[in-house]
PDB file of N, CA and C in Angstrom:
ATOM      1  N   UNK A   1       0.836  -1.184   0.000  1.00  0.00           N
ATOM      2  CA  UNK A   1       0.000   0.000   0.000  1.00  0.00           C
ATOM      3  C   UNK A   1       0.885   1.254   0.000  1.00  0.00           C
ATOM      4  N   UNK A   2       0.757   2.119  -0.639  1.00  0.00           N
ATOM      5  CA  UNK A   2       1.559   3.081  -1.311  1.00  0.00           C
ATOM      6  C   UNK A   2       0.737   4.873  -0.567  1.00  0.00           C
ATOM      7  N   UNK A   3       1.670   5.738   0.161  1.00  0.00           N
ATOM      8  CA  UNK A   3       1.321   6.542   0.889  1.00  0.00           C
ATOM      9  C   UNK A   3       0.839   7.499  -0.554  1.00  0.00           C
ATOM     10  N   UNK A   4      -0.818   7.588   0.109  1.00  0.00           N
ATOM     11  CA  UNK A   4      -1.380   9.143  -0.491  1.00  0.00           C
ATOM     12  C   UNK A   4      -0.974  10.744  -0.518  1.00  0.00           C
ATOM     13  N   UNK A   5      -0.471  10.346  -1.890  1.00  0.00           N
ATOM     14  CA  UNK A   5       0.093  11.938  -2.313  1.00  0.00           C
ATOM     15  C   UNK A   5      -0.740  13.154  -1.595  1.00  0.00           C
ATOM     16  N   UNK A   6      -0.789  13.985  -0.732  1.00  0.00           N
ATOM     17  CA  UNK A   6      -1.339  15.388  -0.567  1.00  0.00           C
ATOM     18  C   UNK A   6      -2.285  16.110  -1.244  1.00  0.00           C
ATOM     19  N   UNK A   7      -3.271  15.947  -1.242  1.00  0.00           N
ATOM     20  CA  UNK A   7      -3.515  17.470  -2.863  1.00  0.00           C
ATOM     21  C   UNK A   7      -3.376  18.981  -2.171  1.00  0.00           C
ATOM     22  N   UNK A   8      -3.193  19.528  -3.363  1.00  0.00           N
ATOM     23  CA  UNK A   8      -3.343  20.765  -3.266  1.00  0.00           C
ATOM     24  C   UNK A   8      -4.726  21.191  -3.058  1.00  0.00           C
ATOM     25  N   UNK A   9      -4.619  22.767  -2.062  1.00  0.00           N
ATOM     26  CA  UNK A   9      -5.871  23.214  -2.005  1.00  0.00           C
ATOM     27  C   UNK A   9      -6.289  23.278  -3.116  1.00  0.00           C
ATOM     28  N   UNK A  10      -7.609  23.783  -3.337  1.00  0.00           N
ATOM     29  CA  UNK A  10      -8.319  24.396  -4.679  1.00  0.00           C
ATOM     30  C   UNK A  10      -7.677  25.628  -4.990  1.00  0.00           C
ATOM     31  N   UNK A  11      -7.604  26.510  -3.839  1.00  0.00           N
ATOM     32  CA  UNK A  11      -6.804  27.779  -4.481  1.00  0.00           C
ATOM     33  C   UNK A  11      -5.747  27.792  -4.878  1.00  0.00           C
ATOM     34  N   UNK A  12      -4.938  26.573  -4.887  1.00  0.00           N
ATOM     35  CA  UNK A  12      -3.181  26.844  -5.331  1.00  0.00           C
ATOM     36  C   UNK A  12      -3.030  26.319  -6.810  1.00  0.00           C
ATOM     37  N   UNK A  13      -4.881  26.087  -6.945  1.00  0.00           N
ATOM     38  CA  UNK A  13      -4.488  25.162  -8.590  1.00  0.00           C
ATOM     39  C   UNK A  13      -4.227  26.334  -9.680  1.00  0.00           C
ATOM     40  N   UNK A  14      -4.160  26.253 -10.748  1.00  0.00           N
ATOM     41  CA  UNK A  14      -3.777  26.632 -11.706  1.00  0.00           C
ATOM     42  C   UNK A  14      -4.875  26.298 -13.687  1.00  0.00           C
ATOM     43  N   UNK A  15      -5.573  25.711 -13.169  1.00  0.00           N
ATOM     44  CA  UNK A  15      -6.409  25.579 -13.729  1.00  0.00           C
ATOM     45  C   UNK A  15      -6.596  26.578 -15.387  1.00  0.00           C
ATOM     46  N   UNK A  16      -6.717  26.610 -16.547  1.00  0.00           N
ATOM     47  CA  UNK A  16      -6.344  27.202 -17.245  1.00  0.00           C
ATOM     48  C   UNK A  16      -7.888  28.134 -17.707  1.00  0.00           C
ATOM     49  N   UNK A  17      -8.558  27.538 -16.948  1.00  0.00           N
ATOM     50  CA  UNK A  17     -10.130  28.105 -17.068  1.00  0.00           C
ATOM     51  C   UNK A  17     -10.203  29.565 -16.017  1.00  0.00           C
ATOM     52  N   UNK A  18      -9.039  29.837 -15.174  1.00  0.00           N
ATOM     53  CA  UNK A  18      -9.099  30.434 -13.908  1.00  0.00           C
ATOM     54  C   UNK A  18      -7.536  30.868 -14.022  1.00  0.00           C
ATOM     55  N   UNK A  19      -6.871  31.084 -14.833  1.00  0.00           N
ATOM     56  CA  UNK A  19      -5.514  31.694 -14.996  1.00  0.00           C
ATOM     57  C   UNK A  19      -5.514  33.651 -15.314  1.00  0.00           C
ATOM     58  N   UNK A  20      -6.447  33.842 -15.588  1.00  0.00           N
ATOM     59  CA  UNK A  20      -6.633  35.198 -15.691  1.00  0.00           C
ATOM     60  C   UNK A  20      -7.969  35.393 -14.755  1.00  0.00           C
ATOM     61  N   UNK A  21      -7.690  36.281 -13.752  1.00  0.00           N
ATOM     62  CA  UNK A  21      -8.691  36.955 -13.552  1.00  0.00           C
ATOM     63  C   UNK A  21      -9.123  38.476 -13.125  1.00  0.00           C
ATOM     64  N   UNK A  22     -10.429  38.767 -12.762  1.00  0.00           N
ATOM     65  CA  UNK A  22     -10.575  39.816 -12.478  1.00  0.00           C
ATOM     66  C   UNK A  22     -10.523  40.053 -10.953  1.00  0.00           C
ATOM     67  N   UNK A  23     -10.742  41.191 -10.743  1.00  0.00           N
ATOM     68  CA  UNK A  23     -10.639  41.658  -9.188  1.00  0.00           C
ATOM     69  C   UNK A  23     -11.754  40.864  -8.325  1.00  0.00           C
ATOM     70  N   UNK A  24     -13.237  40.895  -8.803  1.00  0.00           N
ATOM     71  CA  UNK A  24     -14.262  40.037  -8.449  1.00  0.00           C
ATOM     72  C   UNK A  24     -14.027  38.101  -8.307  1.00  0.00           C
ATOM     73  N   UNK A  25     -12.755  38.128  -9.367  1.00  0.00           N
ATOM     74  CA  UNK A  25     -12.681  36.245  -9.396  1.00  0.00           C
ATOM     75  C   UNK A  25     -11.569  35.934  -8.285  1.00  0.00           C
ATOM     76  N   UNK A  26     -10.470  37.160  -8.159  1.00  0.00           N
ATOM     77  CA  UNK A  26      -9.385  37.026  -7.184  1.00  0.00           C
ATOM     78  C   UNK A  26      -9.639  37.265  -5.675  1.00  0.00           C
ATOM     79  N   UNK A  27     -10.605  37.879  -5.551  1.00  0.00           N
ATOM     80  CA  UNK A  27     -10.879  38.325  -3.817  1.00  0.00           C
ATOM     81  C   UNK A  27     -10.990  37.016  -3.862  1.00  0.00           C
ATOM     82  N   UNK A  28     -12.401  36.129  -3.505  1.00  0.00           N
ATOM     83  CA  UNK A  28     -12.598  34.958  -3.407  1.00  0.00           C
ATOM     84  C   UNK A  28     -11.324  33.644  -2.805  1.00  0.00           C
ATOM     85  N   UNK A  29     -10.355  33.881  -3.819  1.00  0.00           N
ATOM     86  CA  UNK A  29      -9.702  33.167  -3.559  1.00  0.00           C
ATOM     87  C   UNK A  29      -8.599  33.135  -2.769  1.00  0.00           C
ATOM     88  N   UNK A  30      -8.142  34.647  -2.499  1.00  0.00           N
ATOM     89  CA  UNK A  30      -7.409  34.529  -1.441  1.00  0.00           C
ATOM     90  C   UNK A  30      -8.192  34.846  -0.106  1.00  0.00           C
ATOM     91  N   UNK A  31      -9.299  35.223  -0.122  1.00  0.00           N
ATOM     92  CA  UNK A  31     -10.285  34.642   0.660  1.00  0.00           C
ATOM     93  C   UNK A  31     -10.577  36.683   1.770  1.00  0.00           C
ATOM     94  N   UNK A  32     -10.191  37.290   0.825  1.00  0.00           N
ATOM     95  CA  UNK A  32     -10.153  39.132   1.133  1.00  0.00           C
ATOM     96  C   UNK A  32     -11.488  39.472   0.217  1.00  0.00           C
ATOM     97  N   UNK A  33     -12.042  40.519   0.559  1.00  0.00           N
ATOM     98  CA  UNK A  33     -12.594  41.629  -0.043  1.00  0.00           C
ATOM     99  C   UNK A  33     -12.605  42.185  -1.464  1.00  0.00           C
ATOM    100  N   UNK A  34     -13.041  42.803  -2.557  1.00  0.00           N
ATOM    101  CA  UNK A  34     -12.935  43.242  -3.371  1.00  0.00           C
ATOM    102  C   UNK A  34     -12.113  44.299  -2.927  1.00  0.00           C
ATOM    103  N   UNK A  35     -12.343  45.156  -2.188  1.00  0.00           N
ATOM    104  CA  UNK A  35     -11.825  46.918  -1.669  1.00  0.00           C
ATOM    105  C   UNK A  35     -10.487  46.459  -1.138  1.00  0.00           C
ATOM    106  N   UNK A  36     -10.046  45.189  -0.365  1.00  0.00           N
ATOM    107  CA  UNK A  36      -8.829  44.724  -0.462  1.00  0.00           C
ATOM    108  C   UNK A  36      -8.592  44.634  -1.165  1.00  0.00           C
ATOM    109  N   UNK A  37      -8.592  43.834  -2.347  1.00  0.00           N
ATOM    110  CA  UNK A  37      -7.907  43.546  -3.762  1.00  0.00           C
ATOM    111  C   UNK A  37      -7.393  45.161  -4.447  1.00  0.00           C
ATOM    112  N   UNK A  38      -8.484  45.952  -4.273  1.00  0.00           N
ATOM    113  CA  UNK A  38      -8.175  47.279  -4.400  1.00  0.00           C
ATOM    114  C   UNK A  38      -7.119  47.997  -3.521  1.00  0.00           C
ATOM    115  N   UNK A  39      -6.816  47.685  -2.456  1.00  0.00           N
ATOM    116  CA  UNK A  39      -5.752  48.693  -1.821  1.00  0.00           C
ATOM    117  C   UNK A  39      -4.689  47.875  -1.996  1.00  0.00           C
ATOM    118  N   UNK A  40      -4.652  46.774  -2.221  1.00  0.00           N
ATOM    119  CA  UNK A  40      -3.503  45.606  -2.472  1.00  0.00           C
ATOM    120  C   UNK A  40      -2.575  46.121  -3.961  1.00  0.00           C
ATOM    121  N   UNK A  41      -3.913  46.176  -4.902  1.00  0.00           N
ATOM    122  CA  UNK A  41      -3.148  47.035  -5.908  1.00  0.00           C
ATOM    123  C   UNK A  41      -2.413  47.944  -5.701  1.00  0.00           C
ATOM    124  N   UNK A  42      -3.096  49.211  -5.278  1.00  0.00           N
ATOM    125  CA  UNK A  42      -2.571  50.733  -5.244  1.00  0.00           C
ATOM    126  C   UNK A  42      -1.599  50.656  -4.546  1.00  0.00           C
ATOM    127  N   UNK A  43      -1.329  49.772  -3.357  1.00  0.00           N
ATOM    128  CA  UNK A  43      -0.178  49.630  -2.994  1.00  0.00           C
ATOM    129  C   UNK A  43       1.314  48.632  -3.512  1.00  0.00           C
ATOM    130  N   UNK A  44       0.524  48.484  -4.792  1.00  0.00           N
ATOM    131  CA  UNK A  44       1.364  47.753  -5.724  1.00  0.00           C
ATOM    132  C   UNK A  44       1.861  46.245  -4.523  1.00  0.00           C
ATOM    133  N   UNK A  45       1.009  45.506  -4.004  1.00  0.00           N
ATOM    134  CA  UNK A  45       1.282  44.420  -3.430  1.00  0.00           C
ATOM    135  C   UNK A  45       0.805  43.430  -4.293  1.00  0.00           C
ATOM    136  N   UNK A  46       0.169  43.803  -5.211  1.00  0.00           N
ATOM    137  CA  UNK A  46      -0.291  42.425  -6.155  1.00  0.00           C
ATOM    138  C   UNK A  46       0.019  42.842  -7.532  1.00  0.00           C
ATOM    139  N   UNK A  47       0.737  42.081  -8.363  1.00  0.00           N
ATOM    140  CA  UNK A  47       1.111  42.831 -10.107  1.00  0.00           C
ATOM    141  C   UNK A  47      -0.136  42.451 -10.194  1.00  0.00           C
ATOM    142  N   UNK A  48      -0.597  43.258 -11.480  1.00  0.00           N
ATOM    143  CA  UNK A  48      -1.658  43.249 -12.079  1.00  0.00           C
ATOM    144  C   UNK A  48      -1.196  43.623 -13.678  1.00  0.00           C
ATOM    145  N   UNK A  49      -2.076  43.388 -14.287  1.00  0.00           N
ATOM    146  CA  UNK A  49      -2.540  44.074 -15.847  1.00  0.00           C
ATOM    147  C   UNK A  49      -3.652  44.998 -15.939  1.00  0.00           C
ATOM    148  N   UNK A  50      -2.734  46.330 -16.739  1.00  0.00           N
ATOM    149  CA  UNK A  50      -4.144  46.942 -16.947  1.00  0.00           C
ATOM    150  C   UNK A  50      -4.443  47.200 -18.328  1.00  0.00           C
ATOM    151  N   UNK A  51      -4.874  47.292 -19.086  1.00  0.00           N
ATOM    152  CA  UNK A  51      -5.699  47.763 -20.328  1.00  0.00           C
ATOM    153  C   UNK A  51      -6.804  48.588 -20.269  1.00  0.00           C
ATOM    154  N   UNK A  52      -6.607  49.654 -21.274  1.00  0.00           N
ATOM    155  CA  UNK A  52      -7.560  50.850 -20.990  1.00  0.00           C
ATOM    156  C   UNK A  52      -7.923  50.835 -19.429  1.00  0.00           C
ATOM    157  N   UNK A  53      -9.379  50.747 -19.067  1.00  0.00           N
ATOM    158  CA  UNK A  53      -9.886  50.074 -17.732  1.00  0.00           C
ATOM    159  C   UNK A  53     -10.456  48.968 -17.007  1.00  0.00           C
ATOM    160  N   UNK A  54      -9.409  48.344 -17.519  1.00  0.00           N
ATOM    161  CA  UNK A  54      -9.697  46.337 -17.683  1.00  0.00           C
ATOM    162  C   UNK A  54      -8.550  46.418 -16.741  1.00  0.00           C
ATOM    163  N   UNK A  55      -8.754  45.542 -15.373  1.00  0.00           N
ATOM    164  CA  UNK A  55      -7.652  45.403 -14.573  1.00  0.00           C
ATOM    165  C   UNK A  55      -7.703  43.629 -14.673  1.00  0.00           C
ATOM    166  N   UNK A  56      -7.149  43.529 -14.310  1.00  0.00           N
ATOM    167  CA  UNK A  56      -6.734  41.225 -15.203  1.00  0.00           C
ATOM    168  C   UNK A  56      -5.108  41.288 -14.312  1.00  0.00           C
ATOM    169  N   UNK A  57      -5.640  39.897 -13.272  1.00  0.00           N
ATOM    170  CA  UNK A  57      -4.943  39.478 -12.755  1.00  0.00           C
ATOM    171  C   UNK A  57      -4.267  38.166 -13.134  1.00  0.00           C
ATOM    172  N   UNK A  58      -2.956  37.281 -13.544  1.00  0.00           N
ATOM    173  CA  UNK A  58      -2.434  36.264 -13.752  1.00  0.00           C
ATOM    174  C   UNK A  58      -2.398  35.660 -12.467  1.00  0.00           C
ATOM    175  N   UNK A  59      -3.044  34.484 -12.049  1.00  0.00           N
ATOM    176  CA  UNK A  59      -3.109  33.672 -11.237  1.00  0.00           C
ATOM    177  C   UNK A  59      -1.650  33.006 -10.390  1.00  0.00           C
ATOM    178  N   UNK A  60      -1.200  32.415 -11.558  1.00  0.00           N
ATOM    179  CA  UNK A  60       0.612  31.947 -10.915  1.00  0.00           C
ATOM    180  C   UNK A  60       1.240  33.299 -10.654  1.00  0.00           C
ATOM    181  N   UNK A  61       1.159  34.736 -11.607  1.00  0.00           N
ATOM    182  CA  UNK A  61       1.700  35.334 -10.940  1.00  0.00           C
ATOM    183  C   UNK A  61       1.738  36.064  -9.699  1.00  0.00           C
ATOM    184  N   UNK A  62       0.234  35.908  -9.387  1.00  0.00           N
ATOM    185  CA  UNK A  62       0.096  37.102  -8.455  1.00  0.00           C
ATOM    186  C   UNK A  62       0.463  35.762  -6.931  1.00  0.00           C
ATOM    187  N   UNK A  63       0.591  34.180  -7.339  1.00  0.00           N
ATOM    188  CA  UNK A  63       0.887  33.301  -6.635  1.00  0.00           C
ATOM    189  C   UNK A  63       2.174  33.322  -5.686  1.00  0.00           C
ATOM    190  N   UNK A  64       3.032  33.476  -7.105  1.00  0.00           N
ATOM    191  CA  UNK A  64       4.397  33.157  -6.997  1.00  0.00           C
ATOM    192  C   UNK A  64       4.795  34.735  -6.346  1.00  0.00           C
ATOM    193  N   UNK A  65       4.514  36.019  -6.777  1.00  0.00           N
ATOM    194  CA  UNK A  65       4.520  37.594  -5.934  1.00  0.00           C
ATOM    195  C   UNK A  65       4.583  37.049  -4.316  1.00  0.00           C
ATOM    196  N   UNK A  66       3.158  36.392  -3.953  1.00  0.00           N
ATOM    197  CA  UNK A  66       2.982  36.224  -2.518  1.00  0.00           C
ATOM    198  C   UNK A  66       3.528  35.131  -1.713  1.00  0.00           C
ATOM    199  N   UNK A  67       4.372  34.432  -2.706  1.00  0.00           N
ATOM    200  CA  UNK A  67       4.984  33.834  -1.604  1.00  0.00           C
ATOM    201  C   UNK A  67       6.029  33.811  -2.000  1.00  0.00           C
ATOM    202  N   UNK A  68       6.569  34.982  -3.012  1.00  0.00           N
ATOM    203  CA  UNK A  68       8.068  35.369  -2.604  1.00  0.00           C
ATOM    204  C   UNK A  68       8.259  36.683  -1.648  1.00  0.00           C
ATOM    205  N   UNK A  69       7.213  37.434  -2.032  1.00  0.00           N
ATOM    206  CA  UNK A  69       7.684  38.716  -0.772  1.00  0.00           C
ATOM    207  C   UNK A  69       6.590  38.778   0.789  1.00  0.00           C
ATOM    208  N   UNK A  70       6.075  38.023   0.753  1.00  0.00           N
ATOM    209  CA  UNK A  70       5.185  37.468   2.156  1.00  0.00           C
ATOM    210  C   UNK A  70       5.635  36.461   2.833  1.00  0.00           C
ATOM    211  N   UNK A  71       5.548  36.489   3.866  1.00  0.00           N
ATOM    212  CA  UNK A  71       5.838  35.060   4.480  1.00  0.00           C
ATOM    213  C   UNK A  71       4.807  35.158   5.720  1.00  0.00           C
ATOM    214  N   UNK A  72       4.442  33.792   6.315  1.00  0.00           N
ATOM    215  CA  UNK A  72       4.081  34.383   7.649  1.00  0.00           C
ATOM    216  C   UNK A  72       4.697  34.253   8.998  1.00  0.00           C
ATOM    217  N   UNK A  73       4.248  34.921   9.949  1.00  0.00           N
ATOM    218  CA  UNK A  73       5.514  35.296  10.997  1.00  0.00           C
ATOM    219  C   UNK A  73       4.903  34.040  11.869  1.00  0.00           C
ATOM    220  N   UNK A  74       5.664  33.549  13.088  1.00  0.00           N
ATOM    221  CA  UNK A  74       4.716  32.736  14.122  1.00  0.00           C
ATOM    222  C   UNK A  74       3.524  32.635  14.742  1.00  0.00           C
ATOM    223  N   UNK A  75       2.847  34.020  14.560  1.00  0.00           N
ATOM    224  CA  UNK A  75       1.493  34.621  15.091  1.00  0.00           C
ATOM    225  C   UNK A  75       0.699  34.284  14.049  1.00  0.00           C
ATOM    226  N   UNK A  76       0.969  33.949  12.784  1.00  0.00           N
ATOM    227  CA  UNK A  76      -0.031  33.979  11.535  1.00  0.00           C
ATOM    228  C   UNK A  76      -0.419  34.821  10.646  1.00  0.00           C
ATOM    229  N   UNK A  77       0.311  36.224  10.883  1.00  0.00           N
ATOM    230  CA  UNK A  77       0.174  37.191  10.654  1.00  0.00           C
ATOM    231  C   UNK A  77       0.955  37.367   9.132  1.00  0.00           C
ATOM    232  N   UNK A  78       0.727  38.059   7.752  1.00  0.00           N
ATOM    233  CA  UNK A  78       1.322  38.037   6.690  1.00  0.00           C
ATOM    234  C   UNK A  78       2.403  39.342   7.077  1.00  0.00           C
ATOM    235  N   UNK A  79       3.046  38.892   6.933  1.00  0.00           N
ATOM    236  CA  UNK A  79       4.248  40.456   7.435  1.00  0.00           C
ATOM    237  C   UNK A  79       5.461  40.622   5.675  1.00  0.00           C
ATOM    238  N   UNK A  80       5.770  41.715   5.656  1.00  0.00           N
ATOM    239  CA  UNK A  80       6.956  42.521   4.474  1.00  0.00           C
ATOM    240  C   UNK A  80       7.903  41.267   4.933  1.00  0.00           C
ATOM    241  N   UNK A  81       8.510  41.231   3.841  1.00  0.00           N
ATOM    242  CA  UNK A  81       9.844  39.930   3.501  1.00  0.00           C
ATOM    243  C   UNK A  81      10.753  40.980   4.580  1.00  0.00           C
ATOM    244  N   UNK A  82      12.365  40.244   4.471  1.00  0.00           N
ATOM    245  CA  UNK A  82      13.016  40.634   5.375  1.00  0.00           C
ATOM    246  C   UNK A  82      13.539  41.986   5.553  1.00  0.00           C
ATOM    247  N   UNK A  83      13.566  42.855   4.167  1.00  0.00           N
ATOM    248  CA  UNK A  83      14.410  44.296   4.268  1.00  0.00           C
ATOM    249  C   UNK A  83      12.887  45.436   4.613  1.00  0.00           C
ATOM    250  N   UNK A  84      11.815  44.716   5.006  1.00  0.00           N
ATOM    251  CA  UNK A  84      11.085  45.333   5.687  1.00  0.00           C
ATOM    252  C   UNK A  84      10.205  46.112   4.575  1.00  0.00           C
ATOM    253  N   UNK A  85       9.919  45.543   3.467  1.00  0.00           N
ATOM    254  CA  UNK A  85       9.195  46.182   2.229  1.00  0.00           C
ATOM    255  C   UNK A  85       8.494  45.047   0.926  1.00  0.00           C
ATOM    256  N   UNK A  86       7.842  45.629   0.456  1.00  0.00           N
ATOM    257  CA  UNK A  86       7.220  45.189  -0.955  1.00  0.00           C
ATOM    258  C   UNK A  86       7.812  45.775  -1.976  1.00  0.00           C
ATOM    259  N   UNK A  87       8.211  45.142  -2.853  1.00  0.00           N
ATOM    260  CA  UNK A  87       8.684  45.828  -4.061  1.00  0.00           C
ATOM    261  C   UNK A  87       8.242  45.478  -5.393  1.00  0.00           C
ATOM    262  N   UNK A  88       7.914  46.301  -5.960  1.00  0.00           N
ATOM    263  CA  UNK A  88       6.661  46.022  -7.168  1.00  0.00           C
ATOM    264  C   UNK A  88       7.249  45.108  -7.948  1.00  0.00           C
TER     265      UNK A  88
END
């Protein structure tokens, strides 16, 4: 009997139906607010795409963003990587 592989959550998939999205498809999944997703931007904590006024988020990227400059601390808390910042 052969040990059961792990799955991944639903949110870490990659799915090609769900690789672009909008601000309305991305709250959801990291499990925040729309008006978060919004200050997340402006504070340039999440890359985004914009066109004219089409904002379109890449799924792996905005993935791979948060868990290279986030980490979480022992409390659970999402805290700035180590030089104490986000960098776009």
């Amino acid at each position: 009997m052969s040990a059961a592989t792990p799955k991944k959550p639903a949110c870490l998939s990659a799915a090609p139906a769900d690789v672009m999205l909008s601000k309305e498809e991305l709250a959801p999944k990291l499990r925040v607010s729309v008006r978060t997703i919004e200050n997340w931007q402006r504070k340039r904590y999440l890359p985004f795409i914009k066109v004219a006024n089409v904002v379109i988020f890449y799924w792996p990227t905005v993935l791979a963003h948060l868990q290279t400059h986030f980490s979480v601390s022992p409390r659970g808390v999402v805290s700035p990587n180590a030089n104490g910042k986000v960098t776009p």
